[in-house]
PDB file of N, CA and C in Angstrom:
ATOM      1  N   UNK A   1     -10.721  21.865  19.892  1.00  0.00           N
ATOM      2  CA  UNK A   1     -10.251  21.785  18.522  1.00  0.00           C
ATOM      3  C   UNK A   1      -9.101  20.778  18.445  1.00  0.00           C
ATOM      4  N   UNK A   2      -9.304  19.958  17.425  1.00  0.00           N
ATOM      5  CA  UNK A   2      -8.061  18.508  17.554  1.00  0.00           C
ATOM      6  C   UNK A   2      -6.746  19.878  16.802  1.00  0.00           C
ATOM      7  N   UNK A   3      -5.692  19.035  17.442  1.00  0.00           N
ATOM      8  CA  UNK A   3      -4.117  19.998  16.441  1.00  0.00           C
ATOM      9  C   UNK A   3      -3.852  18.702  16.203  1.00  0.00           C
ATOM     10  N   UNK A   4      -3.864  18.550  14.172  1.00  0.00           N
ATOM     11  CA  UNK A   4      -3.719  17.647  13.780  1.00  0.00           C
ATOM     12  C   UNK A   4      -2.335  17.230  13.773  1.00  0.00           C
ATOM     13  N   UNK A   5      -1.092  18.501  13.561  1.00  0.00           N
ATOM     14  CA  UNK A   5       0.420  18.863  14.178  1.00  0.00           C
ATOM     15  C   UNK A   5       0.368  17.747  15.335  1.00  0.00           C
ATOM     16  N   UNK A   6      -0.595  17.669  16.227  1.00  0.00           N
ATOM     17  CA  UNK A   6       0.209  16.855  17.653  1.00  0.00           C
ATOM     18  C   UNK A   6       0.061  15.401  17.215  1.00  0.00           C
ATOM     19  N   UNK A   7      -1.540  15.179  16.663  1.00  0.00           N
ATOM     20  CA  UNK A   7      -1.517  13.761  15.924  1.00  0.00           C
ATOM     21  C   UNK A   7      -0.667  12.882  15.209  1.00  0.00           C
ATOM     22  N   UNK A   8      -0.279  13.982  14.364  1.00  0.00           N
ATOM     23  CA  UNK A   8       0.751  13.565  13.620  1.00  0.00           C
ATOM     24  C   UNK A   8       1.752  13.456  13.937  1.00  0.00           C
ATOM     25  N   UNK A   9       2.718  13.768  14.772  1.00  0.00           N
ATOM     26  CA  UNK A   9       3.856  13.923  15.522  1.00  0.00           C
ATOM     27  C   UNK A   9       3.977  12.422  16.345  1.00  0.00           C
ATOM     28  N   UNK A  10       2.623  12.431  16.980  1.00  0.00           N
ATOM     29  CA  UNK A  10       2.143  11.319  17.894  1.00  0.00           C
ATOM     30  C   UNK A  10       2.734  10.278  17.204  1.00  0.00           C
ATOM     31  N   UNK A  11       1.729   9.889  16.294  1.00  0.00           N
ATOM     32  CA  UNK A  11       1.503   8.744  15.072  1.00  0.00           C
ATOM     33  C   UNK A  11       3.176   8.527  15.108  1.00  0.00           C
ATOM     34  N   UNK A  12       3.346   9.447  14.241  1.00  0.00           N
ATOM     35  CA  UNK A  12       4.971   9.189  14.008  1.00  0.00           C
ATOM     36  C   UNK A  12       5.847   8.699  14.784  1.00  0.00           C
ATOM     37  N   UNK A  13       5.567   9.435  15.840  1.00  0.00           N
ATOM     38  CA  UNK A  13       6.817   8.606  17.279  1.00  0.00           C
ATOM     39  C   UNK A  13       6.106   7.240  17.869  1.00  0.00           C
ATOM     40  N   UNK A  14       4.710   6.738  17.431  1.00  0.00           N
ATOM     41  CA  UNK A  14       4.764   5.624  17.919  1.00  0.00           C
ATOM     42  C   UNK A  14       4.866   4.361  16.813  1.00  0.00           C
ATOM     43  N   UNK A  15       4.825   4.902  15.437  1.00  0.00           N
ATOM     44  CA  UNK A  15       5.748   4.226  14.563  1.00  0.00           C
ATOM     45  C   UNK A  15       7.649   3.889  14.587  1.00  0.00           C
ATOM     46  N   UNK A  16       7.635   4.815  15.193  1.00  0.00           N
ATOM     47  CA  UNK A  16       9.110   5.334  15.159  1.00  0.00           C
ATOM     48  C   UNK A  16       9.685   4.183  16.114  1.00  0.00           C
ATOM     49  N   UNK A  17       8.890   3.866  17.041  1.00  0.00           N
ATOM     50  CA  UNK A  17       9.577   3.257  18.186  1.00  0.00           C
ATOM     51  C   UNK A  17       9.538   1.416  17.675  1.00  0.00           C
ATOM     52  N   UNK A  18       9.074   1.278  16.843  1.00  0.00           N
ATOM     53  CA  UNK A  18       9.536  -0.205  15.893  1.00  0.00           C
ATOM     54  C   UNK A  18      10.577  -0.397  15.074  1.00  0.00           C
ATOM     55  N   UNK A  19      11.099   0.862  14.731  1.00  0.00           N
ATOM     56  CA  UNK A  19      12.212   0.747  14.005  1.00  0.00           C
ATOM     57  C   UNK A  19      13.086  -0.034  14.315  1.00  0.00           C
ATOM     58  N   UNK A  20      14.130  -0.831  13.926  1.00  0.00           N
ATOM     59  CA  UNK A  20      15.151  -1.743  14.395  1.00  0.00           C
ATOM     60  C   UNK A  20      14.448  -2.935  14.947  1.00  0.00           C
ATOM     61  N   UNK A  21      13.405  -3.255  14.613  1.00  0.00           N
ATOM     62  CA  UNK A  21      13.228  -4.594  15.126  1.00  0.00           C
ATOM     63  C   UNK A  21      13.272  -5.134  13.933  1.00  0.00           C
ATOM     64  N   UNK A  22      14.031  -6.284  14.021  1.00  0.00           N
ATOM     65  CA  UNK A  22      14.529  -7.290  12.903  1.00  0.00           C
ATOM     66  C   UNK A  22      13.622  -7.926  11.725  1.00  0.00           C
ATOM     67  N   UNK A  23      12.359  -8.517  13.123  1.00  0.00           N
ATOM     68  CA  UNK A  23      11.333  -9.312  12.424  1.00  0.00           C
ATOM     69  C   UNK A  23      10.344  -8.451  11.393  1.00  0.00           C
ATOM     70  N   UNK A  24       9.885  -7.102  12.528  1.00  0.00           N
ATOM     71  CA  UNK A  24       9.232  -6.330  11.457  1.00  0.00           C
ATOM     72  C   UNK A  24       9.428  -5.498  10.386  1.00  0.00           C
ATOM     73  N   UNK A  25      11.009  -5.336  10.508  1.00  0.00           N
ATOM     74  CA  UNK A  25      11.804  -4.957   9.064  1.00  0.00           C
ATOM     75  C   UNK A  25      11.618  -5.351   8.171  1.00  0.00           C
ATOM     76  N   UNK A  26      11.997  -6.710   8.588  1.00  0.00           N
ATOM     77  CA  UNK A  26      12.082  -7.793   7.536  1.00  0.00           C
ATOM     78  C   UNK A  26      10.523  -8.419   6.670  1.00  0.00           C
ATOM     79  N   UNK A  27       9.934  -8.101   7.553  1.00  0.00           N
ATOM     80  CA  UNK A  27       8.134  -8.102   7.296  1.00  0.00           C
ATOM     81  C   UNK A  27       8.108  -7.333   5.965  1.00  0.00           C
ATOM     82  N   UNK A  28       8.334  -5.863   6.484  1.00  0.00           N
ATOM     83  CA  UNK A  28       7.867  -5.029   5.794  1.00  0.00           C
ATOM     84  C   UNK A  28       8.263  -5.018   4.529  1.00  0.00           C
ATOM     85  N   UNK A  29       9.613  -5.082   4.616  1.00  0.00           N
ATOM     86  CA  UNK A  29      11.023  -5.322   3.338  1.00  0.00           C
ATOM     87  C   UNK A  29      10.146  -6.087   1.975  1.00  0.00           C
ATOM     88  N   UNK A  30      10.288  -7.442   2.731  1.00  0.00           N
ATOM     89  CA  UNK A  30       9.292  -8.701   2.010  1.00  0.00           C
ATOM     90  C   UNK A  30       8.184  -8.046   1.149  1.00  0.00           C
ATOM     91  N   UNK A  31       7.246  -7.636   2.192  1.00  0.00           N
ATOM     92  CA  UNK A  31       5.945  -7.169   1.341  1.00  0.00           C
ATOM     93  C   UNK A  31       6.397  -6.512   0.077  1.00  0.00           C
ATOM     94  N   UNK A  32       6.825  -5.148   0.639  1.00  0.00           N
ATOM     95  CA  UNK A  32       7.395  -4.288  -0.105  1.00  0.00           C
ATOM     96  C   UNK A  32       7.425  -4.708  -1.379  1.00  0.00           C
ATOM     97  N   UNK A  33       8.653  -5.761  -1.914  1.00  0.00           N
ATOM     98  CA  UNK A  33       9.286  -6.324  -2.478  1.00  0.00           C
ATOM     99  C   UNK A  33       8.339  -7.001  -3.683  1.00  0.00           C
ATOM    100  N   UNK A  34       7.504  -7.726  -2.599  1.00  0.00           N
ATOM    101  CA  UNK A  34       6.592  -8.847  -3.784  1.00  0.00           C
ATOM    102  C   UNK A  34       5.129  -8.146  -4.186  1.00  0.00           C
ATOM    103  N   UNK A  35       4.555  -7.068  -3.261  1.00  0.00           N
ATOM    104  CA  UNK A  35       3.123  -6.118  -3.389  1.00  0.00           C
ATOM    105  C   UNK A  35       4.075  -5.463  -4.737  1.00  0.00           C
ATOM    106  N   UNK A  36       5.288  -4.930  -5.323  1.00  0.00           N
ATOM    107  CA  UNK A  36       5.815  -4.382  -6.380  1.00  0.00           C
ATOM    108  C   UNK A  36       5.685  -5.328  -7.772  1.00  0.00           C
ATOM    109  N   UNK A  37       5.766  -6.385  -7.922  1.00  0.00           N
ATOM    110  CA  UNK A  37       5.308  -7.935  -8.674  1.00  0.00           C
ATOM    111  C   UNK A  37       3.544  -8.271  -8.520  1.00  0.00           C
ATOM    112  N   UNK A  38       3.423  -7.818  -7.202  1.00  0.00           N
ATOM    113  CA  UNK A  38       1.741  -8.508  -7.455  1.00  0.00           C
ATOM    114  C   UNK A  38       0.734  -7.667  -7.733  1.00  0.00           C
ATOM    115  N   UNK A  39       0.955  -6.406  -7.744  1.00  0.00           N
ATOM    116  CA  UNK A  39      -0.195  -5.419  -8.114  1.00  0.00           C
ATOM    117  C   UNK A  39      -0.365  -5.658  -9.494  1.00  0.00           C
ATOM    118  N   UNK A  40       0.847  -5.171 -10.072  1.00  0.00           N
ATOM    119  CA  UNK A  40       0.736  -5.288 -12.265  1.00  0.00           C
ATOM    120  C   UNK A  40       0.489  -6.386 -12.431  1.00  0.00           C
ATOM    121  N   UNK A  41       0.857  -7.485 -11.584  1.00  0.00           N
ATOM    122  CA  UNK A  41       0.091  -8.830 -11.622  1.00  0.00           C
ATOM    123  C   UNK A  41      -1.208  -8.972 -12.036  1.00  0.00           C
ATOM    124  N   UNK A  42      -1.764  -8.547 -10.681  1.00  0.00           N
ATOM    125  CA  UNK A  42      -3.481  -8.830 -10.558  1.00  0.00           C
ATOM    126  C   UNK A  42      -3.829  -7.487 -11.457  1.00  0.00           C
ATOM    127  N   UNK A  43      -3.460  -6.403 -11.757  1.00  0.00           N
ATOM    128  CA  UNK A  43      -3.957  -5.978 -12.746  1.00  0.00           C
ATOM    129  C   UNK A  43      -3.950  -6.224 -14.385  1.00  0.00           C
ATOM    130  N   UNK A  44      -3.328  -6.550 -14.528  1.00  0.00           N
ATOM    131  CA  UNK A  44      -3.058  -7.589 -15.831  1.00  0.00           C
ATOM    132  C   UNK A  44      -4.130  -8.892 -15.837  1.00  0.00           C
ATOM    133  N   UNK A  45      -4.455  -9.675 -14.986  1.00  0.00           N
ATOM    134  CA  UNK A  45      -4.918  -9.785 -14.337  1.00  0.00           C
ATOM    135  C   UNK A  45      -6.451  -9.939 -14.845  1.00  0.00           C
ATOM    136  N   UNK A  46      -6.778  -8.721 -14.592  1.00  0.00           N
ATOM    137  CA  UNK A  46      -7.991  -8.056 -14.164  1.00  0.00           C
ATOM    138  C   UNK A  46      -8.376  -7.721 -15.918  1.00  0.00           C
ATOM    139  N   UNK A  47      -7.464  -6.983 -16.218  1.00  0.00           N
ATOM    140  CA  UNK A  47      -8.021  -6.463 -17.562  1.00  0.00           C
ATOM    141  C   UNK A  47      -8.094  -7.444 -18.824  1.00  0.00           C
ATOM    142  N   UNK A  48      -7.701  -8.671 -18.749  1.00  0.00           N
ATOM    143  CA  UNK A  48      -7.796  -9.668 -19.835  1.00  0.00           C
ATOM    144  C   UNK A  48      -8.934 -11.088 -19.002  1.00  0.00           C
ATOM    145  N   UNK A  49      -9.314 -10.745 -18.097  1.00  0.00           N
ATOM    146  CA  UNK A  49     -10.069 -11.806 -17.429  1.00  0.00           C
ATOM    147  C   UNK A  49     -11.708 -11.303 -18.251  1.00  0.00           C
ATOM    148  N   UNK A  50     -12.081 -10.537 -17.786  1.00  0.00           N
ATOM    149  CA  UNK A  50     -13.787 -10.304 -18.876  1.00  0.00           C
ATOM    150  C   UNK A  50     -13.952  -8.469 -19.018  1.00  0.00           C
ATOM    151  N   UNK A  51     -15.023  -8.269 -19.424  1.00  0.00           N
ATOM    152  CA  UNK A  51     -15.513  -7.101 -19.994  1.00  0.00           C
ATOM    153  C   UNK A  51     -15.194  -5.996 -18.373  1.00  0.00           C
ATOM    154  N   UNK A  52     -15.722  -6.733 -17.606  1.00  0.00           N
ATOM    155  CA  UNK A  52     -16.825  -6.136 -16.482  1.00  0.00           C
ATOM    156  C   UNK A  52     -15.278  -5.878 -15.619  1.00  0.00           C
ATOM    157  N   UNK A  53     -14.561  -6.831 -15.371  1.00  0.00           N
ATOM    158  CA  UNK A  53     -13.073  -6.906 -14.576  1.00  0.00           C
ATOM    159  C   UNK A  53     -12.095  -5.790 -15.123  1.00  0.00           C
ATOM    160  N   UNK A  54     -12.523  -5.151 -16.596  1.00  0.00           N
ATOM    161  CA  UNK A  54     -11.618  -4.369 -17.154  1.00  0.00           C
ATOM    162  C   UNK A  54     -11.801  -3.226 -16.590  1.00  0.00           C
ATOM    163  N   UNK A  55     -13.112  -2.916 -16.606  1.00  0.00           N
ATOM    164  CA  UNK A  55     -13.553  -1.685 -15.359  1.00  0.00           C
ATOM    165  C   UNK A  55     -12.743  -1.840 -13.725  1.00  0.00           C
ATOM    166  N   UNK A  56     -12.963  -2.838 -13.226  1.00  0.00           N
ATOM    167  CA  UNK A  56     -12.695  -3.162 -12.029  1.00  0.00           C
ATOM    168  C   UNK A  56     -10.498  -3.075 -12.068  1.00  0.00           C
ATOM    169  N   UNK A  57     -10.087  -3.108 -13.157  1.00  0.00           N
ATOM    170  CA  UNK A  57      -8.963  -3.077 -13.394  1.00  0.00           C
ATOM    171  C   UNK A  57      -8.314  -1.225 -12.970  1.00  0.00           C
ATOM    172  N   UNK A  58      -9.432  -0.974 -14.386  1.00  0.00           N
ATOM    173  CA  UNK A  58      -8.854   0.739 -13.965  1.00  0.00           C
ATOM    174  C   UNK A  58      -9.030   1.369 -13.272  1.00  0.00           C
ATOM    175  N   UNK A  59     -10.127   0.891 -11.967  1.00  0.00           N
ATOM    176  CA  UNK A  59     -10.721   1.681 -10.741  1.00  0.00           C
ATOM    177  C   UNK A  59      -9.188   1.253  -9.960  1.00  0.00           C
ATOM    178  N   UNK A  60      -8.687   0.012  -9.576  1.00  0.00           N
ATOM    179  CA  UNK A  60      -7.931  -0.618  -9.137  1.00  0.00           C
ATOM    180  C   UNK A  60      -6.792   0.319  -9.654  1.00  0.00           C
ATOM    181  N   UNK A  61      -5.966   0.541 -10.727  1.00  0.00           N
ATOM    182  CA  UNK A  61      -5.114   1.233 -11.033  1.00  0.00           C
ATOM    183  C   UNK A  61      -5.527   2.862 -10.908  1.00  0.00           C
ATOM    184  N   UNK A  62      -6.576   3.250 -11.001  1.00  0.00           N
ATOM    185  CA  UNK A  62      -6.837   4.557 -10.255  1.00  0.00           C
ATOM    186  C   UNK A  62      -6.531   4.762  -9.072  1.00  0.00           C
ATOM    187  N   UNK A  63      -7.114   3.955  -8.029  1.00  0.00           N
ATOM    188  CA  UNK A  63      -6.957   3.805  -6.395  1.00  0.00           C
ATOM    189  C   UNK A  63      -5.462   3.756  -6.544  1.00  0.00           C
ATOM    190  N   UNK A  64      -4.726   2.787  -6.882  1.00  0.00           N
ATOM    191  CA  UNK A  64      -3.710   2.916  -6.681  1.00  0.00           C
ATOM    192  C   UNK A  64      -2.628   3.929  -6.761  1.00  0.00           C
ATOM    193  N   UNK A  65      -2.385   4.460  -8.044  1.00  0.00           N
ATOM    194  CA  UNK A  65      -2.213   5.837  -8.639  1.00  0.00           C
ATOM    195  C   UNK A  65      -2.335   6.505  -7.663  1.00  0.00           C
ATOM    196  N   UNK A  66      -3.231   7.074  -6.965  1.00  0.00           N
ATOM    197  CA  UNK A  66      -4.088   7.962  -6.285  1.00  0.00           C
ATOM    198  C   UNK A  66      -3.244   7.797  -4.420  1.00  0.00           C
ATOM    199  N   UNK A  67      -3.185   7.004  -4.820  1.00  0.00           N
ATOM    200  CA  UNK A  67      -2.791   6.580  -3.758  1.00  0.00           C
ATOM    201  C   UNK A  67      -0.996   6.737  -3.156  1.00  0.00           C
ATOM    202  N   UNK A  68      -0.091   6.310  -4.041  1.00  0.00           N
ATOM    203  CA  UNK A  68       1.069   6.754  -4.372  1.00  0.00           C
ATOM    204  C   UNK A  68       1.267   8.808  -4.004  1.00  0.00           C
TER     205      UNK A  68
END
């Protein structure tokens, strides 16, 4: 039987052990930063581009939503 408790613990401490590195801070920071500007972007985007993209807009803002 998997103990998803140890997986997770796992996962975590081998995330954990990147912390303080400069470059991938700073990676992440970045994304962070501009994925917050480019999502309402491309969804905006999406919903004034055609009929068919407006669908493809609110699946996109569903997933996302959902996702959060």
């Amino acid at each position: 039987m998997v103990d998803v408790a140890a997986i997770d613990t796992q996962l975590f401490l081998f995330i954990q052990q990147f912390t303080g590195n400069t470059i991938i801070d700073f990676f992440f920071l970045t994304a962070a930063e501009i994925l917050v500007l480019l999502v309402p972007a491309v969804l905006i985007y999406l919903w004034f581009e055609s009929p068919e993209s407006r669908k493809n807009s609110v699946f996109t803002f569903t997933a996302t939503v959902s996702g959060i």
